[in-house]
N, C-alpha and C. Protein backbone atom coordinates (compact mmCIF):
# COMPACT_ATOMS: atom_id res chain seq x y z
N UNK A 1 297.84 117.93 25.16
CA UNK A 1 297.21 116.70 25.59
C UNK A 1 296.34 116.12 24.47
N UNK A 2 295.50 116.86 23.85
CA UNK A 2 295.04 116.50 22.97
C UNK A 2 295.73 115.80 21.43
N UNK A 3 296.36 116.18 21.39
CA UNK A 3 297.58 115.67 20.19
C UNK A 3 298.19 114.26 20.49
N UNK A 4 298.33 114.16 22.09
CA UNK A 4 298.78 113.09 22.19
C UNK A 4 298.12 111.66 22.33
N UNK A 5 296.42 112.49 22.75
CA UNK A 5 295.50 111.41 22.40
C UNK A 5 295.36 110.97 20.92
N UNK A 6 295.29 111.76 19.94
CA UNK A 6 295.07 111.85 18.71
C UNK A 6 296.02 110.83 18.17
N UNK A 7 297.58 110.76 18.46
CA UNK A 7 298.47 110.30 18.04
C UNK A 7 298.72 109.08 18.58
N UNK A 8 297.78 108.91 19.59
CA UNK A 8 297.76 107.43 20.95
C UNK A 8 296.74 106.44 20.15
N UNK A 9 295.38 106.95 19.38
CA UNK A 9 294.58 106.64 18.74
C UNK A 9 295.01 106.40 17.05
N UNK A 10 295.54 106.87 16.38
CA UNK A 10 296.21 106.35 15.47
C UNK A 10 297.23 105.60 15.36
N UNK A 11 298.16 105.54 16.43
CA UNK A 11 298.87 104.15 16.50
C UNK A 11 298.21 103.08 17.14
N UNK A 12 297.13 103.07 17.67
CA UNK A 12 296.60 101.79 18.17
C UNK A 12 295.28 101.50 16.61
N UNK A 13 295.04 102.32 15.86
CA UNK A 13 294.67 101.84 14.65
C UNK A 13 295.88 101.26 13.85
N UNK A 14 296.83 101.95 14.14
CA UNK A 14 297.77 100.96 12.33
C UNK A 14 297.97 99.69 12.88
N UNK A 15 298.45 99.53 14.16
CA UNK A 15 298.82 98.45 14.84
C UNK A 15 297.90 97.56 14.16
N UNK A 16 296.51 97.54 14.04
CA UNK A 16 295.48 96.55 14.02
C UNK A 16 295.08 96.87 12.41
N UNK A 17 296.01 96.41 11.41
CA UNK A 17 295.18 96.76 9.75
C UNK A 17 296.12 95.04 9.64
N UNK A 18 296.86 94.59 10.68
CA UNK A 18 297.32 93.10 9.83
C UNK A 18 298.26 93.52 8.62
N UNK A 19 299.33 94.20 8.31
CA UNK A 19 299.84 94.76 7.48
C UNK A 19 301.81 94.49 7.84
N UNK A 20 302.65 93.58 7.18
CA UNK A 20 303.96 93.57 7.75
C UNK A 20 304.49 95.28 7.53
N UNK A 21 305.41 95.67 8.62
CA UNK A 21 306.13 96.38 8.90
C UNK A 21 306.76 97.10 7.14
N UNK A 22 307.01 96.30 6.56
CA UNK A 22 307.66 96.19 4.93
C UNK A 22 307.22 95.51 4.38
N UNK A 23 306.92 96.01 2.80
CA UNK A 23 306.20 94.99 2.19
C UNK A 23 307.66 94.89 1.11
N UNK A 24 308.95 95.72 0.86
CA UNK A 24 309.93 95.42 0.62
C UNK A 24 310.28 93.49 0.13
N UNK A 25 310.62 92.88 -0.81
CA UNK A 25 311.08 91.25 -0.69
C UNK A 25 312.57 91.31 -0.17
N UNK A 26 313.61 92.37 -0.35
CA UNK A 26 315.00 92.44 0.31
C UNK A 26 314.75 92.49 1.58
N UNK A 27 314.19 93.35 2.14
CA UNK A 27 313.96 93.25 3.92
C UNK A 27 313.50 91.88 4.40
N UNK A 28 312.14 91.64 3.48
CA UNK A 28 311.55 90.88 4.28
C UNK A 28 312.22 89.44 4.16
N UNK A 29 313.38 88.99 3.21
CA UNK A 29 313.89 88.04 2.99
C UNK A 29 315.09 88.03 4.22
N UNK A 30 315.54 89.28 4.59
CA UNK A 30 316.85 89.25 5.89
C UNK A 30 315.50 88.65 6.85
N UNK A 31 314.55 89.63 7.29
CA UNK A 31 313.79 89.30 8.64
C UNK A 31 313.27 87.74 8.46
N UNK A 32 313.74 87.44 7.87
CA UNK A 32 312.90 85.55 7.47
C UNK A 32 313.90 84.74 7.65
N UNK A 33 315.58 85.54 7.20
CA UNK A 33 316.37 84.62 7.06
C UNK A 33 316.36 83.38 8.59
N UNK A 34 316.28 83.55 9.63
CA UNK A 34 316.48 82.43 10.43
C UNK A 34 315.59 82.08 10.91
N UNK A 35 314.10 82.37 10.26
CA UNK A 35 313.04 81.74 10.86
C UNK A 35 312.76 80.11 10.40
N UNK A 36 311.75 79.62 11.15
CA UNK A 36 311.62 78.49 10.40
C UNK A 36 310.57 78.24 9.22
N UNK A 37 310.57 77.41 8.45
CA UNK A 37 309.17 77.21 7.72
C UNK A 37 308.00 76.68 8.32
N UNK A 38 307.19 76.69 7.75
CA UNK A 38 305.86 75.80 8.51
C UNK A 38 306.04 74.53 8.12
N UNK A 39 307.16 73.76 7.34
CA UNK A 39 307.18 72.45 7.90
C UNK A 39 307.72 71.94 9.00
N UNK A 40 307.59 72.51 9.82
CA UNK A 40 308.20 72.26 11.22
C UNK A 40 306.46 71.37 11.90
N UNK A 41 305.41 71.54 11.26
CA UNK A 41 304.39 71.34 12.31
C UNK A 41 303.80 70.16 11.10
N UNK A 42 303.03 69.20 12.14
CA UNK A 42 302.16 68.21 12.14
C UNK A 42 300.79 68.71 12.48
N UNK A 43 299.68 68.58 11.84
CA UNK A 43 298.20 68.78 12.23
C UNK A 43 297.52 67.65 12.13
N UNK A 44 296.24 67.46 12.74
CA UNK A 44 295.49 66.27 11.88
C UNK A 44 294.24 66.57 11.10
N UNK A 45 294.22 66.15 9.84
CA UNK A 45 292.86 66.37 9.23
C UNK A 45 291.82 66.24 9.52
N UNK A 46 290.81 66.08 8.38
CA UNK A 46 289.19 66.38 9.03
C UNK A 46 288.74 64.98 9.77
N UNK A 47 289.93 63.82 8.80
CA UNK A 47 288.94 62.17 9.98
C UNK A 47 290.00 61.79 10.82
N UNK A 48 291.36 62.82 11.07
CA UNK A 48 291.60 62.66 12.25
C UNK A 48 293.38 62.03 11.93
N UNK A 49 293.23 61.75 10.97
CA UNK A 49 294.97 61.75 9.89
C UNK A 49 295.51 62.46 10.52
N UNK A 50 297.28 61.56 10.29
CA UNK A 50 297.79 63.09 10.59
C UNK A 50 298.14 63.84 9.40
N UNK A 51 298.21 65.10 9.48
CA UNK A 51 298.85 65.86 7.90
C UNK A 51 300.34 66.86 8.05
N UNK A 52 300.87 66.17 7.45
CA UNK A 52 302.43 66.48 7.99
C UNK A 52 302.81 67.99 6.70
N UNK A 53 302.85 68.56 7.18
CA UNK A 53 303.16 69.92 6.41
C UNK A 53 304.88 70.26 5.86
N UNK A 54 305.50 69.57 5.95
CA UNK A 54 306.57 69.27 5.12
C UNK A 54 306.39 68.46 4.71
N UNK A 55 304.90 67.68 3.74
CA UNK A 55 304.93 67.33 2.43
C UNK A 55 304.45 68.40 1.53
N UNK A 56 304.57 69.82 1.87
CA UNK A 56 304.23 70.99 1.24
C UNK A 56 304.93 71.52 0.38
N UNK A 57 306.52 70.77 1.01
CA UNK A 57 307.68 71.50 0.18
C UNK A 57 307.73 71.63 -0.84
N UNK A 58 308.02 73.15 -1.48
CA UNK A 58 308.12 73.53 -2.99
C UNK A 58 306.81 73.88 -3.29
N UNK A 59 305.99 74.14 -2.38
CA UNK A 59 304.20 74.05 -2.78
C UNK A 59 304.34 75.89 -2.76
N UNK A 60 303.20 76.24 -3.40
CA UNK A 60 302.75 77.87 -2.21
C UNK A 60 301.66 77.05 -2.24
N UNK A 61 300.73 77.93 -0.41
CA UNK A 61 300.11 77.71 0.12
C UNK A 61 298.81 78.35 0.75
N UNK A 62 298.17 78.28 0.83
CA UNK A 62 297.26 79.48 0.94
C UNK A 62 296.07 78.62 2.40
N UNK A 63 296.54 79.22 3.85
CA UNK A 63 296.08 78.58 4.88
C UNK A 63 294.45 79.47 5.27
N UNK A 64 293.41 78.45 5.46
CA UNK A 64 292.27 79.71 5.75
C UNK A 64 291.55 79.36 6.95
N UNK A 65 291.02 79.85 7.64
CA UNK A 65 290.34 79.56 8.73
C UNK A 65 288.63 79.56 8.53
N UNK A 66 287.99 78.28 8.53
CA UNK A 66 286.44 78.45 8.20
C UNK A 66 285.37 78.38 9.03
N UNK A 67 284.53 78.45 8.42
CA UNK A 67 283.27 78.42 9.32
C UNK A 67 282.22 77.95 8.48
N UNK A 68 281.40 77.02 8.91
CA UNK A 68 280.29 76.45 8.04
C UNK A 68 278.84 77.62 8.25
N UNK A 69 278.84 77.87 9.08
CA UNK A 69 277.40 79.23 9.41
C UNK A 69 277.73 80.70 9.40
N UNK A 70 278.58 81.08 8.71
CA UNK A 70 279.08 82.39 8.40
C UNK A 70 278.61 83.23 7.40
N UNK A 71 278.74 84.61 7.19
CA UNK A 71 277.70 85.26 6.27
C UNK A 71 278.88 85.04 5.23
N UNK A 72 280.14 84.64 5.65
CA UNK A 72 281.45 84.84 4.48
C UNK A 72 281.25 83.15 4.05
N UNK A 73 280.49 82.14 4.37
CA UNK A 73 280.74 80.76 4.44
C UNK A 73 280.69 80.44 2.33
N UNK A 74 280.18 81.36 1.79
CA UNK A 74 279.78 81.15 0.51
C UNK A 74 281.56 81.10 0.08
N UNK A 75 282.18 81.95 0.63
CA UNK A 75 283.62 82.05 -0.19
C UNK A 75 284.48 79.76 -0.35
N UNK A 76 283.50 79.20 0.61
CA UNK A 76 284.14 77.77 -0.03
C UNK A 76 284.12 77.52 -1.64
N UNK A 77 283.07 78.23 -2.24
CA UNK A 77 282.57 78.07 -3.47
C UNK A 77 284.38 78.34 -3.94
N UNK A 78 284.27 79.64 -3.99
CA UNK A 78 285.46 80.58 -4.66
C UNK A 78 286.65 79.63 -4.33
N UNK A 79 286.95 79.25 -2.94
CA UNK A 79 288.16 78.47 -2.73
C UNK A 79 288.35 77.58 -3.45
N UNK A 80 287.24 76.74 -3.67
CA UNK A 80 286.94 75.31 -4.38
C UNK A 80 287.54 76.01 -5.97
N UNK A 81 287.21 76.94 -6.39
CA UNK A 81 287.32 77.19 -7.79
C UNK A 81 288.83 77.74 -7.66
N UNK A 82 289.66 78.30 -6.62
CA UNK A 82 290.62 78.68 -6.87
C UNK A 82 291.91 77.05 -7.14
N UNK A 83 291.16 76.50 -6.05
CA UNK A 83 292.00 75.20 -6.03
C UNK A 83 292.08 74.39 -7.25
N UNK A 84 290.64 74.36 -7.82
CA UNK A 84 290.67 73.66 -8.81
C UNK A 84 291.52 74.13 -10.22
N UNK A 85 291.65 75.20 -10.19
CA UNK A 85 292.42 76.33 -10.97
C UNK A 85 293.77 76.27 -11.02
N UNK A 86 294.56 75.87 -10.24
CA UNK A 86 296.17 76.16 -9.27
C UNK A 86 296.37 74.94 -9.46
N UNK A 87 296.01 74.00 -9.06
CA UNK A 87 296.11 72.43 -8.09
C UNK A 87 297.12 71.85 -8.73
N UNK A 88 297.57 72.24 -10.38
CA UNK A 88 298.21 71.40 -10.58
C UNK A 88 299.39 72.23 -10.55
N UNK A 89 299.52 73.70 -10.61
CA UNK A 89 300.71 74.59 -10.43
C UNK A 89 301.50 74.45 -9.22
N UNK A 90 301.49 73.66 -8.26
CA UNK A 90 302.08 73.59 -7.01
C UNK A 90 301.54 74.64 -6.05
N UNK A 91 300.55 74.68 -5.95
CA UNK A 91 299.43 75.38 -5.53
C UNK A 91 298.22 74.42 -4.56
N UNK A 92 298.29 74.82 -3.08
CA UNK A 92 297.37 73.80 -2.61
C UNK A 92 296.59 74.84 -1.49
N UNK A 93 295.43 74.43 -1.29
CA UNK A 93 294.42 75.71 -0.13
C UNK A 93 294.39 74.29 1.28
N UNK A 94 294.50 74.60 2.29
CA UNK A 94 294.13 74.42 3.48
C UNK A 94 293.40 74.68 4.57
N UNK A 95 292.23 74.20 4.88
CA UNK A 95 291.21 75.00 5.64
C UNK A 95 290.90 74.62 6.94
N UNK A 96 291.42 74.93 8.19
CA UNK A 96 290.86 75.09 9.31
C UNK A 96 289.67 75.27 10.03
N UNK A 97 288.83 74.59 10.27
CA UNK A 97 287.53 75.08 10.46
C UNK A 97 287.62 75.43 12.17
N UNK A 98 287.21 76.68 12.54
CA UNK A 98 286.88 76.91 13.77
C UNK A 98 285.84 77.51 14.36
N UNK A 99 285.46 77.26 15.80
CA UNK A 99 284.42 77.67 16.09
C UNK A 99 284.34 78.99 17.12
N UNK A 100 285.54 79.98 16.88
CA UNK A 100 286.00 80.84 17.12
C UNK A 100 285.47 82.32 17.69
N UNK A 101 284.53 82.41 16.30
CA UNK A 101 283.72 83.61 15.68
C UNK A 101 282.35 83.40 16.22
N UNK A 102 281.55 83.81 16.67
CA UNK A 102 280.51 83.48 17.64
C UNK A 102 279.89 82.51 17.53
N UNK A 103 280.69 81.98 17.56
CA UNK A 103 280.32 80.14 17.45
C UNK A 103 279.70 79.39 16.12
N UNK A 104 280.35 80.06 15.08
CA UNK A 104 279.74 80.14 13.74
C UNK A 104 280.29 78.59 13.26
N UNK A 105 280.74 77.52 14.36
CA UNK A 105 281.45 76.38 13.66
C UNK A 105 280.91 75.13 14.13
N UNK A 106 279.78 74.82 14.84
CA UNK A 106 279.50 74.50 15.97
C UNK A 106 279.55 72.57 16.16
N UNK A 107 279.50 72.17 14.55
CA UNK A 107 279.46 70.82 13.89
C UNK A 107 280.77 70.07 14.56
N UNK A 108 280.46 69.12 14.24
CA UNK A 108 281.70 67.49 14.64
C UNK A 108 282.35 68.15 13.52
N UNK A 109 283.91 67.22 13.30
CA UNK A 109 284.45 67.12 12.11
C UNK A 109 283.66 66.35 10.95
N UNK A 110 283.24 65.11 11.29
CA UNK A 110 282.27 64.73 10.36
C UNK A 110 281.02 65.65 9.55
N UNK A 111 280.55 66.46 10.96
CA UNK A 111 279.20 67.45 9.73
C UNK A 111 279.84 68.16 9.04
N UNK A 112 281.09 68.76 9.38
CA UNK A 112 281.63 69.59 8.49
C UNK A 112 282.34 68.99 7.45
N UNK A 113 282.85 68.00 7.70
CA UNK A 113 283.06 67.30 6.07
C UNK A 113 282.29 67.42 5.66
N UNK A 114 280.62 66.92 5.91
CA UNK A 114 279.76 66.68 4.91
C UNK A 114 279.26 67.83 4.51
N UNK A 115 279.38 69.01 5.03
CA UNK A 115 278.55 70.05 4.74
C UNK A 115 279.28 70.83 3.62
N UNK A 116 280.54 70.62 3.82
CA UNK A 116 281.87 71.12 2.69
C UNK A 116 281.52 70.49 1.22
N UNK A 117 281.33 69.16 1.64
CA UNK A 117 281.30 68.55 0.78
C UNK A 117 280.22 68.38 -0.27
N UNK A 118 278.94 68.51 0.55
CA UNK A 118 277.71 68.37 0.20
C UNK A 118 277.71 69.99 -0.50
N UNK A 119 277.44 71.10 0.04
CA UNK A 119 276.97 72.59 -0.06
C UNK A 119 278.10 73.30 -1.16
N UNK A 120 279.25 72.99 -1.36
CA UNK A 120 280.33 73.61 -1.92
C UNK A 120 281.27 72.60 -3.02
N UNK A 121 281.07 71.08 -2.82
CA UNK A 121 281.57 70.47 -3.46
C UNK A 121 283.58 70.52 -2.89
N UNK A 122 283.73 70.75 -1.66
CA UNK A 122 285.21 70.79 -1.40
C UNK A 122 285.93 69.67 -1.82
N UNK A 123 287.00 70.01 -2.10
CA UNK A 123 288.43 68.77 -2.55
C UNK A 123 289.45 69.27 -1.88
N UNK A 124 289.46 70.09 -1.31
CA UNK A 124 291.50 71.06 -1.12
C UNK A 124 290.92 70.38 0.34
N UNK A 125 292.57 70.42 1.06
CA UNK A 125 292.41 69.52 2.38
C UNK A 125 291.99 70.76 3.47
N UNK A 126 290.92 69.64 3.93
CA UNK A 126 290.36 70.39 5.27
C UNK A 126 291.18 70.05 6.62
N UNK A 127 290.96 69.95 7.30
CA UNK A 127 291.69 69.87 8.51
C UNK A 127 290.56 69.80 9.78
N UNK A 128 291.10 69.29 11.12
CA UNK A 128 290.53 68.97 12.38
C UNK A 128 289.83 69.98 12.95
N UNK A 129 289.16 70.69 13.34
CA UNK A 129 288.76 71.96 14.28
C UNK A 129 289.66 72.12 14.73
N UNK A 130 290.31 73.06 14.93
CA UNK A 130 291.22 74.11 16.03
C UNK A 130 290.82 75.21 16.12
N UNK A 131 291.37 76.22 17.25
CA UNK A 131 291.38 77.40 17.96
C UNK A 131 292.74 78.32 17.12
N UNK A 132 291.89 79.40 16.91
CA UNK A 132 292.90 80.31 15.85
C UNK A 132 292.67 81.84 17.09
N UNK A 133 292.93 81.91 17.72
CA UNK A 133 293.24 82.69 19.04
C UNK A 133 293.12 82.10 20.42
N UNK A 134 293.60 82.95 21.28
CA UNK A 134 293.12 82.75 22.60
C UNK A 134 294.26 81.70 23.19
N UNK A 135 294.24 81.39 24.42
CA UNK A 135 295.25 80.80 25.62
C UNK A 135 295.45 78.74 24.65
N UNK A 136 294.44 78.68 23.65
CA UNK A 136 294.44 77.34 23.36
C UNK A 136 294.56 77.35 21.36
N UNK A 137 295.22 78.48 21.30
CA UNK A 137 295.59 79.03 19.64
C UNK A 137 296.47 77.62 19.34
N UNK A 138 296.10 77.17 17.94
CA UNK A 138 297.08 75.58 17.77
C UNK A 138 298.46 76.63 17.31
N UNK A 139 299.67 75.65 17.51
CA UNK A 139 300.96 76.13 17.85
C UNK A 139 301.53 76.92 15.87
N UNK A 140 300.66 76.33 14.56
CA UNK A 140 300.63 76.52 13.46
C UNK A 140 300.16 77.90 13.46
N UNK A 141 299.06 78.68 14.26
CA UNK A 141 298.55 80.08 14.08
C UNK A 141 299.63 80.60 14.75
N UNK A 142 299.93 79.72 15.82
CA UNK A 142 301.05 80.83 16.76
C UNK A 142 302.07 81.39 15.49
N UNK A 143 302.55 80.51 15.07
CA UNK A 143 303.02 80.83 14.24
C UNK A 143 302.88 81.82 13.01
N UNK A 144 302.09 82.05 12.75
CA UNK A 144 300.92 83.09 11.81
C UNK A 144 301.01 83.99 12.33
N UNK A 145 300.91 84.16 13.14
CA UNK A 145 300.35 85.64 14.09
C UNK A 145 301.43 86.27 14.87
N UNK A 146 302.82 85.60 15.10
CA UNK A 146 303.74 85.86 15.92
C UNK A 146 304.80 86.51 14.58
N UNK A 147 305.60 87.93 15.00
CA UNK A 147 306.88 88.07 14.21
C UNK A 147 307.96 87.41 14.83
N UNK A 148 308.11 87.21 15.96
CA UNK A 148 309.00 86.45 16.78
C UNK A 148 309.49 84.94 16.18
N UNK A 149 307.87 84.22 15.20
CA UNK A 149 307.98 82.99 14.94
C UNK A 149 308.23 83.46 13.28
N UNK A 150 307.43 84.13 12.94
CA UNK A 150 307.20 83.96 11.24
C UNK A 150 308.37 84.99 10.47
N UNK A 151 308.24 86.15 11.37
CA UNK A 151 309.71 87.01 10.72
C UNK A 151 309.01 88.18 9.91
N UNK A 152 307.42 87.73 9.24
CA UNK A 152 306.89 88.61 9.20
C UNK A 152 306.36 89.79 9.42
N UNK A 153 305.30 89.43 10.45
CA UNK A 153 304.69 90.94 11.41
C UNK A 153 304.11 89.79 12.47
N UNK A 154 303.84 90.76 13.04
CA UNK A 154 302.53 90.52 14.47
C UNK A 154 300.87 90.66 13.77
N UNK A 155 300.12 89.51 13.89
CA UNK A 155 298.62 89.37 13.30
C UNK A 155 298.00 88.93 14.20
N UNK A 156 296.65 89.65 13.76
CA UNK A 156 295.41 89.03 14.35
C UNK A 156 294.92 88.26 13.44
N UNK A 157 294.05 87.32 14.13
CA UNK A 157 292.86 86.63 13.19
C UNK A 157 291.72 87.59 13.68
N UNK A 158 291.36 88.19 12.42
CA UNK A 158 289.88 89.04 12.49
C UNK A 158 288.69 88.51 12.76
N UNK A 159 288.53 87.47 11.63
CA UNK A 159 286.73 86.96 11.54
C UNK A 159 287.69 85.31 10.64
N UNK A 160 286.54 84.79 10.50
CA UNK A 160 286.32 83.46 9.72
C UNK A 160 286.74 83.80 8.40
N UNK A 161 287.43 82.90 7.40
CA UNK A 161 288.00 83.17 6.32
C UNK A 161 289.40 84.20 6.04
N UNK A 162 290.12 84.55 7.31
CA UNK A 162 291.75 85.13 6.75
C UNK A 162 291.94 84.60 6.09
N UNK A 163 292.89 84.93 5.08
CA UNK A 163 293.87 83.76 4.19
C UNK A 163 295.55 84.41 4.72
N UNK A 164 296.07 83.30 4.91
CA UNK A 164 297.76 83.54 5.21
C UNK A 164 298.16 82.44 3.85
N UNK A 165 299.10 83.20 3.16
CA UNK A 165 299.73 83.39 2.11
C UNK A 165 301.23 82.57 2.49
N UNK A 166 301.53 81.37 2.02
CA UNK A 166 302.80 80.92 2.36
C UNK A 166 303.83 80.61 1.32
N UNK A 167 304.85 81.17 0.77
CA UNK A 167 305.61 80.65 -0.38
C UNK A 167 306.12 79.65 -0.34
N UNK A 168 307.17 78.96 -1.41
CA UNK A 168 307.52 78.02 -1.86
C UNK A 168 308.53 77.16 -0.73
N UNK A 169 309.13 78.37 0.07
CA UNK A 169 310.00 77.99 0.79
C UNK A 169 309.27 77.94 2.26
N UNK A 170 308.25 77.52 2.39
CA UNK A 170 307.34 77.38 3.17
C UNK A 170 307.38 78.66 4.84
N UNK A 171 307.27 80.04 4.00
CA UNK A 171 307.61 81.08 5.33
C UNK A 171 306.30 81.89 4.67
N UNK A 172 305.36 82.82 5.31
CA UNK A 172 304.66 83.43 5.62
C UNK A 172 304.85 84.74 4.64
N UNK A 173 304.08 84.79 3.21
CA UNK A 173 304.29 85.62 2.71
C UNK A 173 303.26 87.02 2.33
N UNK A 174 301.72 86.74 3.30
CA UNK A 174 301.00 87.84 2.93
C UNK A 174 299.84 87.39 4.11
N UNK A 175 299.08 88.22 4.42
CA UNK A 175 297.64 87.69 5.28
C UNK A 175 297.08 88.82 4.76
N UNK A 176 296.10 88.34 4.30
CA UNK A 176 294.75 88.27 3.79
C UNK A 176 293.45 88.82 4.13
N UNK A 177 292.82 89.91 4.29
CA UNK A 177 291.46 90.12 5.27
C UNK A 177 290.49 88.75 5.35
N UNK A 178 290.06 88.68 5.68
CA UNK A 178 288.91 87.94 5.63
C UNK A 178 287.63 88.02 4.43
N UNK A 179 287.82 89.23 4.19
CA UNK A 179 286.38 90.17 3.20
C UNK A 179 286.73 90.21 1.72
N UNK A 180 288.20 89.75 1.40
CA UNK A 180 288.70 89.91 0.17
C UNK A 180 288.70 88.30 -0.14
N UNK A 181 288.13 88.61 -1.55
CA UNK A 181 287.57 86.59 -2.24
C UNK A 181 289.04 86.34 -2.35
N UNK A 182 288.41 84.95 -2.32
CA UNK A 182 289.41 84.24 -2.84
C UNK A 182 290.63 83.70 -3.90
N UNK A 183 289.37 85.10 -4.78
CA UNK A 183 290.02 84.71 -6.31
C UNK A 183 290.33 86.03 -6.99
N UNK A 184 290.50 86.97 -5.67
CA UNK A 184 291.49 88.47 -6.11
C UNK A 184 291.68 88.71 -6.43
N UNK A 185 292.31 89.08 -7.46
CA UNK A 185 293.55 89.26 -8.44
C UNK A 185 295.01 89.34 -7.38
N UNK A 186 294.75 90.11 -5.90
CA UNK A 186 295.93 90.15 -4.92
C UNK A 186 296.57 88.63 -4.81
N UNK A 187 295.48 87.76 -5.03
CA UNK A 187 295.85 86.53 -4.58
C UNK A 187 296.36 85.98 -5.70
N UNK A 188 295.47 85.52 -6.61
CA UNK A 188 296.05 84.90 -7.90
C UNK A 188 297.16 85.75 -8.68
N UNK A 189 297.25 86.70 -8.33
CA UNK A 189 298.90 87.36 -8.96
C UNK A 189 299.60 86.72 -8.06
N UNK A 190 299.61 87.15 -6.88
CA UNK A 190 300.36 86.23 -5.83
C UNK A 190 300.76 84.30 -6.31
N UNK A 191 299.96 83.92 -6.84
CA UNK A 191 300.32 82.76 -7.12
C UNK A 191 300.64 82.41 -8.45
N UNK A 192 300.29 83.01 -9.13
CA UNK A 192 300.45 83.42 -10.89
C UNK A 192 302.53 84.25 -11.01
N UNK A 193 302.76 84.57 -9.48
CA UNK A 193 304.42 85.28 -9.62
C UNK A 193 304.34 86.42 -10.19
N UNK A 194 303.49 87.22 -10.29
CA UNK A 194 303.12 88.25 -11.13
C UNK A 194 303.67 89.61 -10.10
C-alpha cells in the first residue's frame, strides 16, 4: 500500500512540471502534424483593435501572460529588451494582461497601457485583459494548455508571466515557467535556432 501511495504521489507531481510528453522535433512534428496553428484566432488589443494572429505568419512568437502588481512585474523591463533585440528577426512578444493571480491585474486596459508604458517603456503588442484559466479561459489559452488542440502536451498556467513559445509555422513550441527571464539563454537560443 505504501508503494502505491508513493507512486500515486509522483505521478501526480510529473503531471504538473508543464513539460511535453517528448521533447524529440521528429515526434513532436507527427503529434502537430494535423493540428492547427494559432492563426486560426482573432483577439483584441489593449484599445480594443482587433489583432488578427495570422498576420504572425512566418513570425516566432513568444505569448506571455502579465500582471502590472506582481513581484515578477519587473520582467516587462527584460521583455521590452528582448523585443527590442529580435524585432527585426521575425521575432515578436505578445502580452496578455490578466487578473488571474490574486488579483495582481486589477487596472482598465487604459491603466495598464499607461503603466506598461510609463514604468517599463513597452512597444511589443499588448493585448485586452483576458482569463488564462478557469470556466471563462479565452479560446487562444485553450489552446495553450490543451494537447487535444496544440499537439503538444496538456499545461497549466502557473503564476503571471508563463511564456508559450510559438514557431514559425505558428504551432506551440515550448512553455516557459513563469520564474525563468526573459532573456534565458533557453529562450534566445530558441529564437537565435541554436
Amino acid at each position: 500500500m505504501k508503494y502505491i501511495f508513493i507512486a500515486s504521489a509522483v505521478l501526480a507531481l510529473s503531471c504538473t512540471k508543464n513539460k511535453p510528453v517528448t521533447e524529440n522535433p521528429q515526434i513532436i512534428m507527427e503529434q502537430q502534424k494535423n493540428v492547427d496553428p494559432i492563426y486560426q484566432f482573432k483577439v483584441k488589443d489593449i484599445t480594443g483593435g482587433e489583432f488578427n494572429l495570422a498576420d504572425l505568419k512566418g513570425k516566432k512568437v513568444l505569448i506571455v501572460n502579465t500582471a502590472s502588481k506582481c513581484g515578477l512585474t519587473p520582467q516587462f523591463e527584460e521583455l521590452e529588451k528582448l523585443y527590442q533585440k529580435y524585432k527585426d528577426q521575425n521575432f515578436v512578444i505578445i502580452g496578455f494582461p490578466t487578473n488571474d493571480f490574486m488579483s495582481q491585474d486589477p487596472g482598465t486596459n487604459e491603466e495598464i497601457a499607461e503603466f506598461c508604458k510609463l514604468n517599463y517603456g513597452v512597444t511589443f503588442p499588448m493585448m485586452s485583459k483576458i482569463e488564462v484559466k478557469g470556466d471563462a479561459m479565452e479560446p487562444l489559452y485553450q489552446y495553450l494548455t490543451q494537447k487535444s488542440k496544440n499537439g503538444l502536451g496538456d499545461f497549466v498556467v502557473e503564476w503571471n508571466f508563463q511564456k508559450f513559445l510559438i514557431n514559425e509555422e505558428g504551432k506551440l513550441a515550448k512553455v516557459i515557467s513563469p520564474k525563468v527571464s526573459p532573456t534565458d539563454s533557453e529562450i534566445t537560443n530558441w529564437i537565435e535556432g541554436k
